[in-house]
Protein backbone atom coordinates (compact mmCIF):
# COMPACT_ATOMS: atom_id res chain seq x y z
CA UNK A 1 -7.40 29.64 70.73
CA UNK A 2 -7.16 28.35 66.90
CA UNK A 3 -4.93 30.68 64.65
CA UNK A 4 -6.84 31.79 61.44
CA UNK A 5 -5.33 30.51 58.11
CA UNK A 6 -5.70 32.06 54.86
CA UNK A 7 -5.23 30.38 51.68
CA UNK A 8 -3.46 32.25 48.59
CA UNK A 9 -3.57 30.19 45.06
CA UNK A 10 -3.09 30.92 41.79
CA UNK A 11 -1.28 30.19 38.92
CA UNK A 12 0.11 34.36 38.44
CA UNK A 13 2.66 34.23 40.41
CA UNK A 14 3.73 37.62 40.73
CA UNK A 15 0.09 38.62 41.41
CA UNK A 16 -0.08 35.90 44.14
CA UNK A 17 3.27 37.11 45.84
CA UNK A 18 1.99 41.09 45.59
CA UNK A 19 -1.16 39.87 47.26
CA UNK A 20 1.00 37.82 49.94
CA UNK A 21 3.19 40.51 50.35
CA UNK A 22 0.74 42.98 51.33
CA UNK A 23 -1.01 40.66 54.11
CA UNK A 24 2.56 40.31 56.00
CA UNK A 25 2.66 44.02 56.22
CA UNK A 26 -1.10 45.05 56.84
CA UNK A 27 -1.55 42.14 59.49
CA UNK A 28 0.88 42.90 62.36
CA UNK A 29 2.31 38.74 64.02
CA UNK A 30 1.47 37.26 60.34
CA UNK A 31 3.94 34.52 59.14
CA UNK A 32 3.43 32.90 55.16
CA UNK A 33 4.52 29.01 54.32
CA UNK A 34 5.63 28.19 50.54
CA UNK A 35 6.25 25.34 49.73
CA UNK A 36 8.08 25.00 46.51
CA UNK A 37 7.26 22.36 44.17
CA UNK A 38 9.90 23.39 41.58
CA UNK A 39 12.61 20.83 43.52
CA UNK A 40 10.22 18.01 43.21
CA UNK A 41 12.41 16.51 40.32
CA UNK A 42 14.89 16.51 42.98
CA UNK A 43 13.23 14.16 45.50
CA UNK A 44 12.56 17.24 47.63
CA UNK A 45 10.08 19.90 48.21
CA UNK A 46 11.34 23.04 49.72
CA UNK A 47 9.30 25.00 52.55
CA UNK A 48 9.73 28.75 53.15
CA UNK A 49 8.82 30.54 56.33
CA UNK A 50 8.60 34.30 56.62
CA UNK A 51 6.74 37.58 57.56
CA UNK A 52 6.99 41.38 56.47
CA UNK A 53 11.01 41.67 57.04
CA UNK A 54 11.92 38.88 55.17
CA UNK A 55 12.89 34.92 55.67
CA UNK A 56 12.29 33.01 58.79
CA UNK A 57 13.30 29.63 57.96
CA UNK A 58 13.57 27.30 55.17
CA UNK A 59 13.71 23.54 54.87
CA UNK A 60 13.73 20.35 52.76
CA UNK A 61 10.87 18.00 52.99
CA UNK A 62 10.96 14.93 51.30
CA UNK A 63 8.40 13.40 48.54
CA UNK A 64 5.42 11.15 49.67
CA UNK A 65 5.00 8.52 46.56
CA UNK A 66 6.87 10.63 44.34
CA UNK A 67 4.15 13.24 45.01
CA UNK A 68 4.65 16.79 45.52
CA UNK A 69 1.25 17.91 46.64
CA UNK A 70 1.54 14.68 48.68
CA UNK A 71 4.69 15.95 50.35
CA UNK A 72 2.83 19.66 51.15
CA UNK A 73 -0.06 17.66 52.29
CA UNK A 74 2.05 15.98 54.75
CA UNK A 75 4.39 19.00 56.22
CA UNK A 76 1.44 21.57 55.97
CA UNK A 77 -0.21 20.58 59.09
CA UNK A 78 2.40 19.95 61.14
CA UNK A 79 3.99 23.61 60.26
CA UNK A 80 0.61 25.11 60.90
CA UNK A 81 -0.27 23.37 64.00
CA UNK A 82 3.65 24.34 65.34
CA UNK A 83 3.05 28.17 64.45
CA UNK A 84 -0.27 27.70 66.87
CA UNK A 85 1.49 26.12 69.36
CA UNK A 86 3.48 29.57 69.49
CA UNK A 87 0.93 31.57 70.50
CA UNK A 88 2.28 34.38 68.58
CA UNK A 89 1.11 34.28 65.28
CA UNK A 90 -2.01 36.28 64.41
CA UNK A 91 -2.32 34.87 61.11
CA UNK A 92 -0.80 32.16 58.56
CA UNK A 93 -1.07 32.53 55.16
CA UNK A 94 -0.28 29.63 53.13
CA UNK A 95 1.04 30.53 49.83
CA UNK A 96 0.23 27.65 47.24
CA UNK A 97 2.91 26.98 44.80
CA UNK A 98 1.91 28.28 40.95
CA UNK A 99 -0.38 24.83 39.91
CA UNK A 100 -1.60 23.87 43.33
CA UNK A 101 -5.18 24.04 43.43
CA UNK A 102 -6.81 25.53 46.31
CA UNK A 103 -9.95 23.01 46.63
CA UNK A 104 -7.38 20.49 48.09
CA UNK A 105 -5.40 22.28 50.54
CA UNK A 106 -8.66 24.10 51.66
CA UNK A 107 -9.64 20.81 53.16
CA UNK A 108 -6.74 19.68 54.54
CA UNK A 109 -6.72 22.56 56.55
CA UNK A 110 -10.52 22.43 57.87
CA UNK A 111 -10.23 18.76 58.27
CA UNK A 112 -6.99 17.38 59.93
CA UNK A 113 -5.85 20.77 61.72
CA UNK A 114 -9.27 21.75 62.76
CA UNK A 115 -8.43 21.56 66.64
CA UNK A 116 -5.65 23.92 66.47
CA UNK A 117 -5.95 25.89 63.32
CA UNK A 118 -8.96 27.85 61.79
CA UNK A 119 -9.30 28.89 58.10
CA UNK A 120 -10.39 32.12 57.50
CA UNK A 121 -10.78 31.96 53.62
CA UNK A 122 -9.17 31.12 50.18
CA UNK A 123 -8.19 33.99 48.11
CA UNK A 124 -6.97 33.26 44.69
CA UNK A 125 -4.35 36.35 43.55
CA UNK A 126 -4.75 37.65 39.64
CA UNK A 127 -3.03 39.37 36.82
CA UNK A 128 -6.50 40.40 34.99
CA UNK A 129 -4.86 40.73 31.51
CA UNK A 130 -3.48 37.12 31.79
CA UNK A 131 -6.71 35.37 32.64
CA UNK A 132 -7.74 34.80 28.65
CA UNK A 133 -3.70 33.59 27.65
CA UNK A 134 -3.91 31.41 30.47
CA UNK A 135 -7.28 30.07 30.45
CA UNK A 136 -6.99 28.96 26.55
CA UNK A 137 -3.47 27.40 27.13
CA UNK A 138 -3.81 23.72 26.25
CA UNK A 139 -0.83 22.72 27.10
CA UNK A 140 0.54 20.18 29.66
CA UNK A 141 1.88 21.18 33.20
CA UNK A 142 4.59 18.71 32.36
CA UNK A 143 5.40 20.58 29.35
CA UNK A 144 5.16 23.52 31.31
CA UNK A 145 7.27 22.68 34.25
CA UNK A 146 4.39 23.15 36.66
CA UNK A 147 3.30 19.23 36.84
CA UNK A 148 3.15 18.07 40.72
CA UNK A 149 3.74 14.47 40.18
CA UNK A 150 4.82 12.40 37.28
CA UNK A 151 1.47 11.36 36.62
CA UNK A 152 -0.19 14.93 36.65
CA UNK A 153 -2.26 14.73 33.54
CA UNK A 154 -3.89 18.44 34.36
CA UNK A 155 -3.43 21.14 31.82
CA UNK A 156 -2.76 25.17 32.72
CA UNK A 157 -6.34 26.16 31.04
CA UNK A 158 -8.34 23.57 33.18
CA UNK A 159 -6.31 24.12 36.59
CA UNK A 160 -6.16 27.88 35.99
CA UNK A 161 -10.06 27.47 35.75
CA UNK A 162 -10.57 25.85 38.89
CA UNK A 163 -7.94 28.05 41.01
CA UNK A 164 -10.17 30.91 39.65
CA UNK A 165 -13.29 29.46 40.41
CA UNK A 166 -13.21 28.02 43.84
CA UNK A 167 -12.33 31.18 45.81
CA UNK A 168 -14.44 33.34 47.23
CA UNK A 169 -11.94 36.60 46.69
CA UNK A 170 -10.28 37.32 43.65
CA UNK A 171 -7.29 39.66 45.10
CA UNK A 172 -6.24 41.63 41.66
CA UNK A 173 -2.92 42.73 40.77
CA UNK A 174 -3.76 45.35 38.20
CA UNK A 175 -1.35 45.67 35.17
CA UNK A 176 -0.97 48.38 32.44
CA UNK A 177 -2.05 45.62 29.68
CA UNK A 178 -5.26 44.81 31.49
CA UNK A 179 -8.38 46.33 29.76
CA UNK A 180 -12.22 46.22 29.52
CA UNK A 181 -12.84 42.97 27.89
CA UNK A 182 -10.25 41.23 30.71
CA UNK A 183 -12.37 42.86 33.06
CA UNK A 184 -15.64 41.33 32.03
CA UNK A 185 -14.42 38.02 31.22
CA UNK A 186 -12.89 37.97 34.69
CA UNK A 187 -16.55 38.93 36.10
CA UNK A 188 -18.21 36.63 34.10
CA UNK A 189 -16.72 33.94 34.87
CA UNK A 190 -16.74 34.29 38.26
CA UNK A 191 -19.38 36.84 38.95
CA UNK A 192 -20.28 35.66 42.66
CA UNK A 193 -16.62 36.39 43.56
CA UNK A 194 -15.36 39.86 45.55
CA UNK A 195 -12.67 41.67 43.59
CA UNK A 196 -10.57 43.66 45.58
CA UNK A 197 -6.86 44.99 44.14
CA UNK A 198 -4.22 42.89 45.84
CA UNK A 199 -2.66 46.14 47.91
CA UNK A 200 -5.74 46.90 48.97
CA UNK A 201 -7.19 47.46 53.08
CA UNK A 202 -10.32 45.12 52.24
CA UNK A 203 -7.97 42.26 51.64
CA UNK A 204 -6.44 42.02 54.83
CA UNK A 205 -10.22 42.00 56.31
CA UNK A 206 -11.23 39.47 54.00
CA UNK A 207 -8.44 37.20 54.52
CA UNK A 208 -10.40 36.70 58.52
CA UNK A 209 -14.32 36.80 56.93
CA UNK A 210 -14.71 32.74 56.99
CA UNK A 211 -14.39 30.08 54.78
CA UNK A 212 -17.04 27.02 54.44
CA UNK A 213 -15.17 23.91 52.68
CA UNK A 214 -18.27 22.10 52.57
CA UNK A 215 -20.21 24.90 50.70
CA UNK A 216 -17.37 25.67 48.78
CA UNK A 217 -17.35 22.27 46.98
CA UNK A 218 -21.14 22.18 46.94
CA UNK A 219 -20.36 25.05 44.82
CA UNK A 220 -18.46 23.56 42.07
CA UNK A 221 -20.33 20.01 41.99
CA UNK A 222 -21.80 19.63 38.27
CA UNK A 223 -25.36 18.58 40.00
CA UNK A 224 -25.47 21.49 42.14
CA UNK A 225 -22.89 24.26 40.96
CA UNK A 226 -23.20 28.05 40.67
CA UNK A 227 -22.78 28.22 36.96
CA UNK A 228 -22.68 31.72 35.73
CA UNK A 229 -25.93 33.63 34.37
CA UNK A 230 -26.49 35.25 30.72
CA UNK A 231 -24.14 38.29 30.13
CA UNK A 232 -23.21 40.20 27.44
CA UNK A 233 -20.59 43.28 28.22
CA UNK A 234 -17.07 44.96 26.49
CA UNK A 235 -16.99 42.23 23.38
CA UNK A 236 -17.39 39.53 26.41
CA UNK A 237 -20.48 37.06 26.08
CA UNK A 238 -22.20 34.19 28.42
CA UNK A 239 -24.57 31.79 27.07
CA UNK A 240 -26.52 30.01 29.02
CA UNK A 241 -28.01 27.11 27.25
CA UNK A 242 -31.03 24.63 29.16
CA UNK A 243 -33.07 22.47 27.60
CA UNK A 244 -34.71 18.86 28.85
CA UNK A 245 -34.70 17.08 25.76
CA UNK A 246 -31.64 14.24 25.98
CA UNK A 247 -28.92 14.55 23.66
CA UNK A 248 -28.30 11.94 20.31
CA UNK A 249 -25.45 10.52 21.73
CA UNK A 250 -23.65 10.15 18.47
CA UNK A 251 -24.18 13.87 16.99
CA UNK A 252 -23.05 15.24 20.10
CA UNK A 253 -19.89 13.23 20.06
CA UNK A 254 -19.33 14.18 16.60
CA UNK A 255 -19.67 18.01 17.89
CA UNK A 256 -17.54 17.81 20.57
CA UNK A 257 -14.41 19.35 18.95
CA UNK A 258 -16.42 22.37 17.54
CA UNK A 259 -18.64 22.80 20.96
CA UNK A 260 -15.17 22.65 22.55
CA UNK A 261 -13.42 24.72 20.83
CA UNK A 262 -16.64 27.62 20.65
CA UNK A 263 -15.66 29.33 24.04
CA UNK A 264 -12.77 30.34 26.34
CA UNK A 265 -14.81 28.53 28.97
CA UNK A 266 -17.76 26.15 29.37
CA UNK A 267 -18.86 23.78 32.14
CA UNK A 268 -22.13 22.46 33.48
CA UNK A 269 -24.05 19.03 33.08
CA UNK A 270 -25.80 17.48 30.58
CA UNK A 271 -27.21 13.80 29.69
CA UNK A 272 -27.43 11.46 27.03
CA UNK A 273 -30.52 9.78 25.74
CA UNK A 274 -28.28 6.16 26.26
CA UNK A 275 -27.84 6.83 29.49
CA UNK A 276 -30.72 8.63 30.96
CA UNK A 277 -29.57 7.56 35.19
CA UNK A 278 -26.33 8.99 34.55
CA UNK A 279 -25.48 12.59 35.68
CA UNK A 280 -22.33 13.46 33.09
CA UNK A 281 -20.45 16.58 33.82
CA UNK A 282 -18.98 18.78 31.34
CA UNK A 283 -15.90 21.01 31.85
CA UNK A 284 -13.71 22.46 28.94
CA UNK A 285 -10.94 25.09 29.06
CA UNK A 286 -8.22 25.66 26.84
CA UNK A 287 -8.86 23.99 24.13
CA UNK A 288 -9.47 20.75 26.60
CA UNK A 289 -12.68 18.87 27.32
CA UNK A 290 -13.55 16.27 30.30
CA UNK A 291 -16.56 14.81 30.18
CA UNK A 292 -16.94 12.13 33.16
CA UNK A 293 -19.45 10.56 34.90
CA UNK A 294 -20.40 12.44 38.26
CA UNK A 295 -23.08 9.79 39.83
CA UNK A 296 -27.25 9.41 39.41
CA UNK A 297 -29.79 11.94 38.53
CA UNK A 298 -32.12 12.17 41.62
CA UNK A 299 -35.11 11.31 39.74
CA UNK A 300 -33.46 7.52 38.82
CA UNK A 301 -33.08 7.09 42.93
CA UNK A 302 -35.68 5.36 45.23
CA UNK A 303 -37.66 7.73 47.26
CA UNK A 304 -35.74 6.34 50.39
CA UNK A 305 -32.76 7.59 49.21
CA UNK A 306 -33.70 10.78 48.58
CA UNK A 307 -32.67 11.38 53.04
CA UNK A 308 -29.14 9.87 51.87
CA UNK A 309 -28.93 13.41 49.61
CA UNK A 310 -27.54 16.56 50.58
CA UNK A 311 -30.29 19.37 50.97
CA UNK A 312 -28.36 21.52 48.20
CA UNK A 313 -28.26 18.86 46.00
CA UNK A 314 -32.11 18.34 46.55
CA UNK A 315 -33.05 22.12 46.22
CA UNK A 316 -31.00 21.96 42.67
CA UNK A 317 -32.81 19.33 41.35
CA UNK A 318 -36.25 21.10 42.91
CA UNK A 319 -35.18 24.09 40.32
CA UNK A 320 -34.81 21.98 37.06
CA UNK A 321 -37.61 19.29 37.92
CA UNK A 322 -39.48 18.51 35.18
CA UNK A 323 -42.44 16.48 34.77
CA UNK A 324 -41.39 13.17 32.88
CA UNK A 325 -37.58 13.60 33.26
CA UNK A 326 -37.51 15.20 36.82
CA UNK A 327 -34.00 16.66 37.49
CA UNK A 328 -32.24 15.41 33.96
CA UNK A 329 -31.73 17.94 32.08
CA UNK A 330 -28.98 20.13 30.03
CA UNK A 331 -27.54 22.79 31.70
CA UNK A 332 -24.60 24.20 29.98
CA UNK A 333 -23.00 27.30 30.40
CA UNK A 334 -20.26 29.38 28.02
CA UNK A 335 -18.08 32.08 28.10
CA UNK A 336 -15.69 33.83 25.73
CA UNK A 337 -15.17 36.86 23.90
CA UNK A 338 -16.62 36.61 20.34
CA UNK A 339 -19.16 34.02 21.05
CA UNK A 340 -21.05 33.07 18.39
CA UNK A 341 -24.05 33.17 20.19
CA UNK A 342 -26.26 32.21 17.42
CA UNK A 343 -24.07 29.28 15.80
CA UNK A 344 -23.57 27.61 19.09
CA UNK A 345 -26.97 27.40 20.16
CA UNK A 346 -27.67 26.19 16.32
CA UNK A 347 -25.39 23.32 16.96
CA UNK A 348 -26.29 22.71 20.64
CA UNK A 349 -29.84 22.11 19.02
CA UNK A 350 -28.71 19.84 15.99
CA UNK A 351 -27.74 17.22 19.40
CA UNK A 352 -30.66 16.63 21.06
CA UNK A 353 -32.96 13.90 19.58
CA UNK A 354 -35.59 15.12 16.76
CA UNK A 355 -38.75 14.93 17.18
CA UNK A 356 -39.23 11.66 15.72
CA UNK A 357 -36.34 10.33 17.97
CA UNK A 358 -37.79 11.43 21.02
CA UNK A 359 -41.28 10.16 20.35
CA UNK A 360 -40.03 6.89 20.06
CA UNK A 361 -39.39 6.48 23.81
CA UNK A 362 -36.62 5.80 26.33
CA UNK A 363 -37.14 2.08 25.06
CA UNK A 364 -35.81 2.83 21.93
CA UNK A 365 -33.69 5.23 22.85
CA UNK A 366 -30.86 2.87 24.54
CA UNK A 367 -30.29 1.13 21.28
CA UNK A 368 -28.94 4.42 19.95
CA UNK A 369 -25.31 4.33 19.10
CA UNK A 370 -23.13 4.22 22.27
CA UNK A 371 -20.87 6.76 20.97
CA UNK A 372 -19.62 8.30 24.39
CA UNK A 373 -18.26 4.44 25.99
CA UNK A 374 -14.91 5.40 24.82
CA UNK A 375 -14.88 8.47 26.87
CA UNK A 376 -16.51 7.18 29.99
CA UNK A 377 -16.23 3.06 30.12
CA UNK A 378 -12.39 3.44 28.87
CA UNK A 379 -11.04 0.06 28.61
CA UNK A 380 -8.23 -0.58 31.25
């Protein structure tokens, strides 16, 4: 028999331990791993074991490369696959340490445990009035003490974003300071997610209703991903901007600060007229913009590779196919409270090649001005 694993990330901590807290004592034989990252600057990372009355064990495990995540890679498995070996435990919840994103672990778990170990689901825990604060914070994990490794480069905007929206369940610690427009920028960003208080009976059922890792990152792929739709509630706003027409790579460069800057939140993907084979992926939070090459566009592939492609990836292309460009397209999406619904799509529009531009023909259009190849052929 495999013991079910739940996953519990997120970056607010005391909503993450309320939500841990309340599985120990709702699921009778359940037993929670932490492994703390903050001794990493030590040369150790220090694991935790307990359930509902209080500390098992705890334990120094050293650093793999000078890599904390490395080192709770490592010691994970092993401490999950012993707790199985027990027979006793009905459930392990792993409780991520504040910056470790769930994406990561999530696979570990399915795929080097997956004889002894099943997991269950990822549940990332929330303080609903600190989603905005923390999703505009620019600055550095380093700077913040939350960096896993020397070379972690990630900011807490961009990993709060992705903690938020890989997980399926968004367990909510409700605060006094929390209101309306927290409430629908929470939704909107994550709008296919369940939302259930972190105290709550539906948790504990949730934390056993299945977890696919290979949907799950479908999910959050730029060529396939399940960007948020057009919403407008309590001051809160989505746009959702498509169009077909490539952009002029060097008045979209030029508007990167401003398109950056417009919204708490944007992501999606989007091409350049330079580079028409080339599927770019945009994703800004905080302040913070990556913009990185994420593979082909389908309709720059041979037909026989087209079998090589993952049906999801197909059936997303099948919605944005059009007839001279095929799956190339924009597909941008933002999210903030106060967008300027009317100035962003203005500038958005100013990008794309004129009319003249775009008669002129994909010939023409690679001797534009290569204004992105400092952002995506970086000299090493």
């Amino acid at each position: 028999m495999t013991l079910p694993v739940v996953i519990v990330a997120g970056l607010h901590s005391d909503a993450r331990r309320t939500a841990v807290d309340h599985l120990l004592r709702t699921v009778p034989g359940s037993i929670a791993l932490h492994h703390d990252l903050s001794t990493a600057a030590e040369g150790t990372v220090l694991r935790q074991v307990r359930d509902a009355s209080g500390e098992l064990s705890r334990g120094d495990t050293p650093l793999v490369n000078d890599c904390a995540c490395c080192a709770l890679r490592e010691d994970l498995v092993p401490e999950l696959e012993r707790l199985a070996d027990d027979r006793v435990t009905r459930l392990a919840v792993v409780e991520l340490w504040d910056s470790v994103e769930p994406r990561g672990m999530a696979e570990v778990v399915a795929h080097h445990a997956a004889d002894t170990v099943r997991l269950t689901n990822v549940i990332t825990a929330i303080d609903p009035a600190l989603v905005l604060p923390y999703l505009g914070n620019g600055d550095d994990l380093a700077d913040a003490g939350l960096a896993a490794a020397a070379t972690d480069r990630r900011t807490v905007g961009d990993t709060w974003a992705r903690q938020l929206e890989y997980a399926p369940v968004l367990a909510l610690a409700e605060s006094e300071d929390a209101d309306d427009e927290d409430r629908a920028l929470l939704a909107q960003l994550h709008p296919t997610a369940r939302h259930v208080p972190a105290e709550s009976p539906e948790l504990a059922r949730l934390a056993f209703a299945g977890f696919d890792t290979d949907a799950a990152t479908a999910a959050q792929h730029p060529a396939c991903a399940l960007l948020p739709q057009d919403a407008d509630d309590a001051g809160v706003a989505t746009l959702v901007w498509r169009r077909h027409r490539p952009f002029h790579p060097e008045r979209l460069y030029q508007a990167l600060e401003d398109l950056c800057c417009a919204a708490a939140r944007s992501r999606g993907r989007f091409w350049l007229a330079d580079r028409p084979d080339t599927l770019l992926a945009w994703d800004a939070a905080g302040g913070a913009l990556c913009v990185e090459s994420t593979g082909p566009w389908l309709a720059s592939l041979p037909d026989a590779a087209w079998e090589m492609v993952p049906p999801v990836r197909r059936a997303a292309a099948a919605l944005d196919w059009h007839p001279e460009h095929g799956d190339r397209c924009q597909h941008l999406v933002f999210t903030s409270p106060g967008l300027d619904r009317h100035g962003l799509e203005e500038l958005l529009e100013s990008c794309l090649l004129t009319d003249t531009e775009y008669a002129a023909g994909p010939e023409a259009w690679k001797h534009l001005p290569a204004a992105f190849d400092s952002l995506l052929d970086p000299v090493s």
